[in-house]
C-alpha atoms as a PDB file:
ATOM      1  CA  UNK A   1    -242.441-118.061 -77.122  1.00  0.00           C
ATOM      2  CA  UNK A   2    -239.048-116.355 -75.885  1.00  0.00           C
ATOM      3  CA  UNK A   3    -238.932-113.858 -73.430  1.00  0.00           C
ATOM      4  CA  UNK A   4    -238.763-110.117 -75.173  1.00  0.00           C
ATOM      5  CA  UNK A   5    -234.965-110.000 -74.615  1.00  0.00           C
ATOM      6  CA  UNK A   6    -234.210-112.872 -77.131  1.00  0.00           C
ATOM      7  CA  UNK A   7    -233.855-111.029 -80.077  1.00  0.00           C
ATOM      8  CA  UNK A   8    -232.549-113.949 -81.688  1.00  0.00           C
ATOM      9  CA  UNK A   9    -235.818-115.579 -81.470  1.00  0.00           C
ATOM     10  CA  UNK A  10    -237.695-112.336 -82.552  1.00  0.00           C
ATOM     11  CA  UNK A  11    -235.399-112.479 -85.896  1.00  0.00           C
ATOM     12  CA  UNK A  12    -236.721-116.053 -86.194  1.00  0.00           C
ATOM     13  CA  UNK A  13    -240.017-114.965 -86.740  1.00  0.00           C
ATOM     14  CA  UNK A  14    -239.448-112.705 -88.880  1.00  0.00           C
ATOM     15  CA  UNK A  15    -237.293-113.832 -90.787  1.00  0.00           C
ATOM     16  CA  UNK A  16    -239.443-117.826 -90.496  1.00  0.00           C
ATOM     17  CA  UNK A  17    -242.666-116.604 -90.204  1.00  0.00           C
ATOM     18  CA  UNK A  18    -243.148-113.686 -91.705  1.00  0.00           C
ATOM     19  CA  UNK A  19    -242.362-114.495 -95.044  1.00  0.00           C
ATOM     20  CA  UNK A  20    -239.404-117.133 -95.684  1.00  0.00           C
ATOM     21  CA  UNK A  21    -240.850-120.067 -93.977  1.00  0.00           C
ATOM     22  CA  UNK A  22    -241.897-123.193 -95.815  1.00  0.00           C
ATOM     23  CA  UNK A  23    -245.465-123.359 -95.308  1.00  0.00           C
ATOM     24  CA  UNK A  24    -245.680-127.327 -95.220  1.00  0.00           C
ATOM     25  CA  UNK A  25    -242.525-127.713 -93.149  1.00  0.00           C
ATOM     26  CA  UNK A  26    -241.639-131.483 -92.982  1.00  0.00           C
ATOM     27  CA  UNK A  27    -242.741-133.243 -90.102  1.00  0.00           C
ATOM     28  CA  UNK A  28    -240.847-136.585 -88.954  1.00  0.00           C
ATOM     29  CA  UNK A  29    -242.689-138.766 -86.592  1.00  0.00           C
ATOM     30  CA  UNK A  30    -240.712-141.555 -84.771  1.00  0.00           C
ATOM     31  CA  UNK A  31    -242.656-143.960 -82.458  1.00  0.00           C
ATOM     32  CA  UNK A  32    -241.518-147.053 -80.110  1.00  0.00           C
ATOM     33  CA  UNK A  33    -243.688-148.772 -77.428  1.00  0.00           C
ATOM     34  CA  UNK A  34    -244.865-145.884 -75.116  1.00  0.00           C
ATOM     35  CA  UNK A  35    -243.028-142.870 -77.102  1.00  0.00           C
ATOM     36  CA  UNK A  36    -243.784-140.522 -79.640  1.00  0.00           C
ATOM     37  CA  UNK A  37    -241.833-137.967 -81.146  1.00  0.00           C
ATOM     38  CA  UNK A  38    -242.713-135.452 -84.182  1.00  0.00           C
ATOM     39  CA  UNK A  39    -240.367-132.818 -85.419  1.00  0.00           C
ATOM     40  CA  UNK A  40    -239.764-130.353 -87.845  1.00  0.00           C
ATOM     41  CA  UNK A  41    -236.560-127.888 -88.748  1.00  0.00           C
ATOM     42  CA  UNK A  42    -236.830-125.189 -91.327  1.00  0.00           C
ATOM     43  CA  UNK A  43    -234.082-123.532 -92.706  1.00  0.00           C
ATOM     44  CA  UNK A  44    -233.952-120.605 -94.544  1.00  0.00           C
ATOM     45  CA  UNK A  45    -231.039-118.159 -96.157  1.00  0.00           C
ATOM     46  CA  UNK A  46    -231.278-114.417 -96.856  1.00  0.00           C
ATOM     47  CA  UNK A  47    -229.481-111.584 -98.345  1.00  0.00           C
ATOM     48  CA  UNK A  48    -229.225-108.258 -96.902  1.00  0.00           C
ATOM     49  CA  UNK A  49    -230.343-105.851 -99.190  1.00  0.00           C
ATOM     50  CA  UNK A  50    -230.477-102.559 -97.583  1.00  0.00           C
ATOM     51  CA  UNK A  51    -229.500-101.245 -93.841  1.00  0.00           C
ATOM     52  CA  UNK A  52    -231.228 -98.243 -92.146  1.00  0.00           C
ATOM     53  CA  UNK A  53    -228.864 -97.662 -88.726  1.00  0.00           C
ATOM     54  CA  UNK A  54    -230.992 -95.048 -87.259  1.00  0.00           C
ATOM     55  CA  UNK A  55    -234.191 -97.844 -86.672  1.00  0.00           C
ATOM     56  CA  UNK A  56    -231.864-100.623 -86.733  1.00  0.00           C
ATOM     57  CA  UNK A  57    -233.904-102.344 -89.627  1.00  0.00           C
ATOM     58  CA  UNK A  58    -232.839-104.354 -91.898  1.00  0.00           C
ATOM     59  CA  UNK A  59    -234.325-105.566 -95.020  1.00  0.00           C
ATOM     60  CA  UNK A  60    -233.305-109.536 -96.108  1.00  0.00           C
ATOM     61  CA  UNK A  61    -234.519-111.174 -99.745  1.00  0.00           C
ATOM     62  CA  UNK A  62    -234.365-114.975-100.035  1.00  0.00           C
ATOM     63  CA  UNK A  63    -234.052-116.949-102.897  1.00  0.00           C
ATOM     64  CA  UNK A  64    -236.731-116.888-104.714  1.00  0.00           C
ATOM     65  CA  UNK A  65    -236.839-112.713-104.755  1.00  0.00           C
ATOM     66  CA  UNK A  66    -239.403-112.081-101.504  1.00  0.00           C
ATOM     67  CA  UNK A  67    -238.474-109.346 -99.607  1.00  0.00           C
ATOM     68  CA  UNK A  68    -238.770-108.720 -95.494  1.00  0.00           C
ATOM     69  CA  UNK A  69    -238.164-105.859 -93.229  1.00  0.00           C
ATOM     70  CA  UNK A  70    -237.075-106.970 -90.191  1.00  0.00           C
ATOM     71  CA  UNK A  71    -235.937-104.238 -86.667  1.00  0.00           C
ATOM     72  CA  UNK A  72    -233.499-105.726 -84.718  1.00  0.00           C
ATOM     73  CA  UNK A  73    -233.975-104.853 -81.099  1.00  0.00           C
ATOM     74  CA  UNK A  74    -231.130-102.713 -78.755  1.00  0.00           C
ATOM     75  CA  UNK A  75    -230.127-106.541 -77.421  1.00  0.00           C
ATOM     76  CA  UNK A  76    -228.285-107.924 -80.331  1.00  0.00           C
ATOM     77  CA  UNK A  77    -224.847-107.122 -80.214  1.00  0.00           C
ATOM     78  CA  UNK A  78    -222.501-105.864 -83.426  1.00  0.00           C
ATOM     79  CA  UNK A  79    -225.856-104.503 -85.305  1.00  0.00           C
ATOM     80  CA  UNK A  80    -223.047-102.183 -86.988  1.00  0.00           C
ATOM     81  CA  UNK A  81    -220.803-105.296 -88.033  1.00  0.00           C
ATOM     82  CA  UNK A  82    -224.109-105.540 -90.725  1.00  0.00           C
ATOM     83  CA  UNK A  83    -223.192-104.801 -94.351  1.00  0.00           C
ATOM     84  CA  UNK A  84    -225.309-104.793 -97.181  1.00  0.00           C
ATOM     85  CA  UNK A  85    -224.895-107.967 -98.976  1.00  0.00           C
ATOM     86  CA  UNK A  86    -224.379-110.584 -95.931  1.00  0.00           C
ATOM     87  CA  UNK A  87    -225.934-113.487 -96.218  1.00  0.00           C
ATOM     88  CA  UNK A  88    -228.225-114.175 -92.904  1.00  0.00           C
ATOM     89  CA  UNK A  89    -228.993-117.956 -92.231  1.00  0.00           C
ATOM     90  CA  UNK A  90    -231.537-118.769 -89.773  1.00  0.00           C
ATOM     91  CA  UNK A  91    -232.932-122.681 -88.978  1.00  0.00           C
ATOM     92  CA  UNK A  92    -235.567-123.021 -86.435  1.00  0.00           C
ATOM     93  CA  UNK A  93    -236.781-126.538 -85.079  1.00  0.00           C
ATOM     94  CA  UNK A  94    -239.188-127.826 -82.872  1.00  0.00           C
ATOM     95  CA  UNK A  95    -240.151-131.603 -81.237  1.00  0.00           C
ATOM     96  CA  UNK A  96    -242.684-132.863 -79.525  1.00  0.00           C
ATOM     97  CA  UNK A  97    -242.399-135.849 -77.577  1.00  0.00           C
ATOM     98  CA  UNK A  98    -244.887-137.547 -75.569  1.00  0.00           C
ATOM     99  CA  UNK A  99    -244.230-140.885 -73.770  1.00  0.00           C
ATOM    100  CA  UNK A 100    -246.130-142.845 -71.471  1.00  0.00           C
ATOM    101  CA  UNK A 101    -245.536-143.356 -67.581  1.00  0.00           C
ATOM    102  CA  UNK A 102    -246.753-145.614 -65.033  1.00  0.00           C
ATOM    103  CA  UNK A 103    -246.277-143.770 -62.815  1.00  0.00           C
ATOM    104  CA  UNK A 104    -247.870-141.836 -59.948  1.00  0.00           C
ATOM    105  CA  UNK A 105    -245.904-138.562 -59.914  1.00  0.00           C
ATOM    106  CA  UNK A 106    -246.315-134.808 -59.437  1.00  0.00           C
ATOM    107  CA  UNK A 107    -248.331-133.043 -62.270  1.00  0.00           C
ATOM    108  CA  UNK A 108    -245.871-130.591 -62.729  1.00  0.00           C
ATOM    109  CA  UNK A 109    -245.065-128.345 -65.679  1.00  0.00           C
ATOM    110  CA  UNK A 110    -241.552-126.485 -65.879  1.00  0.00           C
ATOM    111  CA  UNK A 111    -239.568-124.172 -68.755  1.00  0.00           C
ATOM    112  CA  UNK A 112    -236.206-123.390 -69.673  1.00  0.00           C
ATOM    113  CA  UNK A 113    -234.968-121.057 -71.465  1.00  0.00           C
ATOM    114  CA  UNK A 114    -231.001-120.722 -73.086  1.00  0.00           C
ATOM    115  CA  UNK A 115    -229.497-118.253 -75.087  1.00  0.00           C
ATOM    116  CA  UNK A 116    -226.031-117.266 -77.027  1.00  0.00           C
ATOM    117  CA  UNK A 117    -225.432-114.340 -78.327  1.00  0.00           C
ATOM    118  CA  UNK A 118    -222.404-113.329 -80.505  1.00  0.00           C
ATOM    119  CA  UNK A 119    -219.035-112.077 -78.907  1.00  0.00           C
ATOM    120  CA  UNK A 120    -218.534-108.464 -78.997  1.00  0.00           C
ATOM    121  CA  UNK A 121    -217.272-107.515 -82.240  1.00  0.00           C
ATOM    122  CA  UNK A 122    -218.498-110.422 -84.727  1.00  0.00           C
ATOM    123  CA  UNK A 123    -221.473-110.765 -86.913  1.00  0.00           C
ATOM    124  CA  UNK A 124    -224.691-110.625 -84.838  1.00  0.00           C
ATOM    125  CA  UNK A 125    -226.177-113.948 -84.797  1.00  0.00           C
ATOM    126  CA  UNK A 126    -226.385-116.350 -82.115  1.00  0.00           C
ATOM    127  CA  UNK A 127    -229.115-119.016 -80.765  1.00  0.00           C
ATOM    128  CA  UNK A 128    -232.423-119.931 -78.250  1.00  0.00           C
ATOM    129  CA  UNK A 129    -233.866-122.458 -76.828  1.00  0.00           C
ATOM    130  CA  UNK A 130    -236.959-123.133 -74.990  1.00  0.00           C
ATOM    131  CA  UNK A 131    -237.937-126.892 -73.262  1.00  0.00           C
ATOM    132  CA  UNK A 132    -241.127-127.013 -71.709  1.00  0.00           C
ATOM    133  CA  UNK A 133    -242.096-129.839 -70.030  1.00  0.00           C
ATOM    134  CA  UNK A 134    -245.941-131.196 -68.396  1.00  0.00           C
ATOM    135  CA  UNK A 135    -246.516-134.453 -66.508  1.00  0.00           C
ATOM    136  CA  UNK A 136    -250.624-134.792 -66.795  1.00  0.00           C
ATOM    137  CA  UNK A 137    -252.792-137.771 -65.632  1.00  0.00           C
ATOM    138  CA  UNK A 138    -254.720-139.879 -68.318  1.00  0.00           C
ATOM    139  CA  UNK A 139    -258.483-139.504 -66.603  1.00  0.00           C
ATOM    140  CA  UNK A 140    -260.040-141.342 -69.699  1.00  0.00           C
ATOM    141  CA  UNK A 141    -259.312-143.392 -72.426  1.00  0.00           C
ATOM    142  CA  UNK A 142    -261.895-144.232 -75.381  1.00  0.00           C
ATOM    143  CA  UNK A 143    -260.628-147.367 -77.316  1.00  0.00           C
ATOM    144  CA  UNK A 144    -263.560-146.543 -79.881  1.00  0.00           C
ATOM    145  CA  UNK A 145    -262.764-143.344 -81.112  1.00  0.00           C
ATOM    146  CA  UNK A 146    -259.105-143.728 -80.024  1.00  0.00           C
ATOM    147  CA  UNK A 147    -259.616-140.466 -77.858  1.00  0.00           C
ATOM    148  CA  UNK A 148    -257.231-139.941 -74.760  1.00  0.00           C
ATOM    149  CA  UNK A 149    -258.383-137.721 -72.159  1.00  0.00           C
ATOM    150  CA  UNK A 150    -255.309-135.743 -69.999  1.00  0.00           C
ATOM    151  CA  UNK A 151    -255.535-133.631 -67.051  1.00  0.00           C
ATOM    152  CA  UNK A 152    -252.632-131.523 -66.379  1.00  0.00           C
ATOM    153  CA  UNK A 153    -251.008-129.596 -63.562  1.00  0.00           C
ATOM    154  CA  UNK A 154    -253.398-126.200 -63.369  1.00  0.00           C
ATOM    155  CA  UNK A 155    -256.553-128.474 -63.795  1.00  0.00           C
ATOM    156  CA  UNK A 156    -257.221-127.982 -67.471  1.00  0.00           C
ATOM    157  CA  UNK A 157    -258.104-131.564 -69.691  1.00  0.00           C
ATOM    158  CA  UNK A 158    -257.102-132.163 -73.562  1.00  0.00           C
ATOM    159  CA  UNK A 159    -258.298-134.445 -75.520  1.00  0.00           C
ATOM    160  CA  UNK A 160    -255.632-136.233 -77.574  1.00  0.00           C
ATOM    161  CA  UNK A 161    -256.346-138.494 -80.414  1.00  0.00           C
ATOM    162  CA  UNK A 162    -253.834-141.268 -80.916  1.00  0.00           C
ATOM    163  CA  UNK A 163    -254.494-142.877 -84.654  1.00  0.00           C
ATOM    164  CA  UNK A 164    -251.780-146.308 -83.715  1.00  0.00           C
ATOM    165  CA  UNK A 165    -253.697-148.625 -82.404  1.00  0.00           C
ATOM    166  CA  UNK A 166    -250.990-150.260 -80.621  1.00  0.00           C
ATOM    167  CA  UNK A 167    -250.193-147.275 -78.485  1.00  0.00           C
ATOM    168  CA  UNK A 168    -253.303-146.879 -77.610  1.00  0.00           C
ATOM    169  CA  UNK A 169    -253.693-150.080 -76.277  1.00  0.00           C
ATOM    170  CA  UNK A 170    -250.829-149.373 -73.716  1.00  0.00           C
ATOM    171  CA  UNK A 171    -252.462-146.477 -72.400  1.00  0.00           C
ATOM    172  CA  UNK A 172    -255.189-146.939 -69.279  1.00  0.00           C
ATOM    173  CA  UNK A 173    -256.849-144.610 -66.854  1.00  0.00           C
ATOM    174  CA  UNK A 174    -254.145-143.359 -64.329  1.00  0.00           C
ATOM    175  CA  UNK A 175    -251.284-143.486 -66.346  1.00  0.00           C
ATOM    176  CA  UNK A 176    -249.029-140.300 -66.883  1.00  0.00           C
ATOM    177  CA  UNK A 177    -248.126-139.324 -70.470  1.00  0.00           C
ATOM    178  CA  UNK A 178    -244.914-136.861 -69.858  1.00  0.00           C
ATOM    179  CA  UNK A 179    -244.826-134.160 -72.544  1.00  0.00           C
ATOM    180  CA  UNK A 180    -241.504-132.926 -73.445  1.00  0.00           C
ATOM    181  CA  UNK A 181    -241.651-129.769 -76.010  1.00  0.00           C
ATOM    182  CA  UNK A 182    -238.440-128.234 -77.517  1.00  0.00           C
ATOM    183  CA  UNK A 183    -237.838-125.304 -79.821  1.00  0.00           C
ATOM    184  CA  UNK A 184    -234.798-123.912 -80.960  1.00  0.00           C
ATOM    185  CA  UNK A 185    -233.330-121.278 -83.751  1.00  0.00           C
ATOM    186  CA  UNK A 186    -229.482-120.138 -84.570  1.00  0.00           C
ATOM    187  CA  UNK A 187    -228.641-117.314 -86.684  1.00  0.00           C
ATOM    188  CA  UNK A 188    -225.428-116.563 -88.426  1.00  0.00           C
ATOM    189  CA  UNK A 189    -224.052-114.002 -90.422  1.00  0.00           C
ATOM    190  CA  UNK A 190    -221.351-115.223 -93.242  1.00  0.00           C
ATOM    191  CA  UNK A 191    -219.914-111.745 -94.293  1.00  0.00           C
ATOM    192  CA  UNK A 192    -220.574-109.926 -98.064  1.00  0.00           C
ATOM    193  CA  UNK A 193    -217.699-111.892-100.203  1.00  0.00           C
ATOM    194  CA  UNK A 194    -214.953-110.137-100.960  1.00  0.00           C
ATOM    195  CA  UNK A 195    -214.906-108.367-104.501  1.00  0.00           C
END
């Protein structure tokens, strides 16, 4: 996950996980020869409902009337621009791809990291993002039980199990499969309408 100064991201989960996510998020899968991608994005829009400035928590209610306490940390900027009756959005996505190399390159396995928060003197909000990528060696492949066999860069193996038959056939011992994982989340603020 984000580093501990990404408050942006911690909001995400509490705000996503804790409460407002969808618990069968959509998943889109796109495939071509050699490439697989599945994603998923999960939006979700709450109300403040009441604002306690001396532990910087905030309580949000969604939609359908559930309720979450959430602290934002000393890192977000303008907690005091907060009013009782924004509306906080918050969408939060994430992709897996995995494609096929043959290749002979470095295992390798890198991260990076982005983040945006709001200018001094808006409505706290902002976004993350995290890309992690891993090149790994296929070591096996069973055409039988459609098992594929990866090692990756520290020396540990997974088992992956590809169900299209026609990818699988592509795939032989000493390929590369390069995995490419992205997540992201942006919060906004949209102020308490005017009266």
């Amino acid at each position: 996950m984000f580093n501990g100064k990404l408050i942006v991201a911690a909001a995400l989960v509490c705000v996503a996980n804790a409460g407002f996510a969808q618990t069968d998020a959509p998943v889109t899968v796109k495939s071509e020869p050699g490439k697989v991608t599945a994603s998923s994005t999960v939006k979700k829009t709450a109300t403040v409902v009441s604002i306690e400035p001396a532990t910087r928590t905030v309580m949000l209610k969604d939609s359908k009337g559930k309720v979450v306490q959430l602290v934002v940390g000393e890192e977000a900027r303008n907690f005091d621009q907060l009013k009782v009756g924004d509306v906080v959005n918050v969408e939060y996505s994430q992709a897996l791809t995995m494609m096929l190399k043959k290749t002979n390159a470095p295992l390798t396995a890198n991260e990076t990291e982005t983040l945006q928060r709001a200018p001094e003197g808006a409505k706290p909000g902002g976004s993350a993002s995290r890309q992690v990528t891993i090149m790994a060696n296929v070591i096996a492949v069973n055409h039988q039980s459609g098992v594929v066999t990866l090692k990756g860069p520290q020396g540990n193996t997974v088992d992956l199990v590809v169900q299209d038959p026609e990818q699988l056939k592509r795939i032989k011992k000493g390929d590369q499969i390069q995995a490419v994982y992205t997540e992201a989340v942006a919060i906004s603020v949209e102020p308490v309408a005017a009266k």
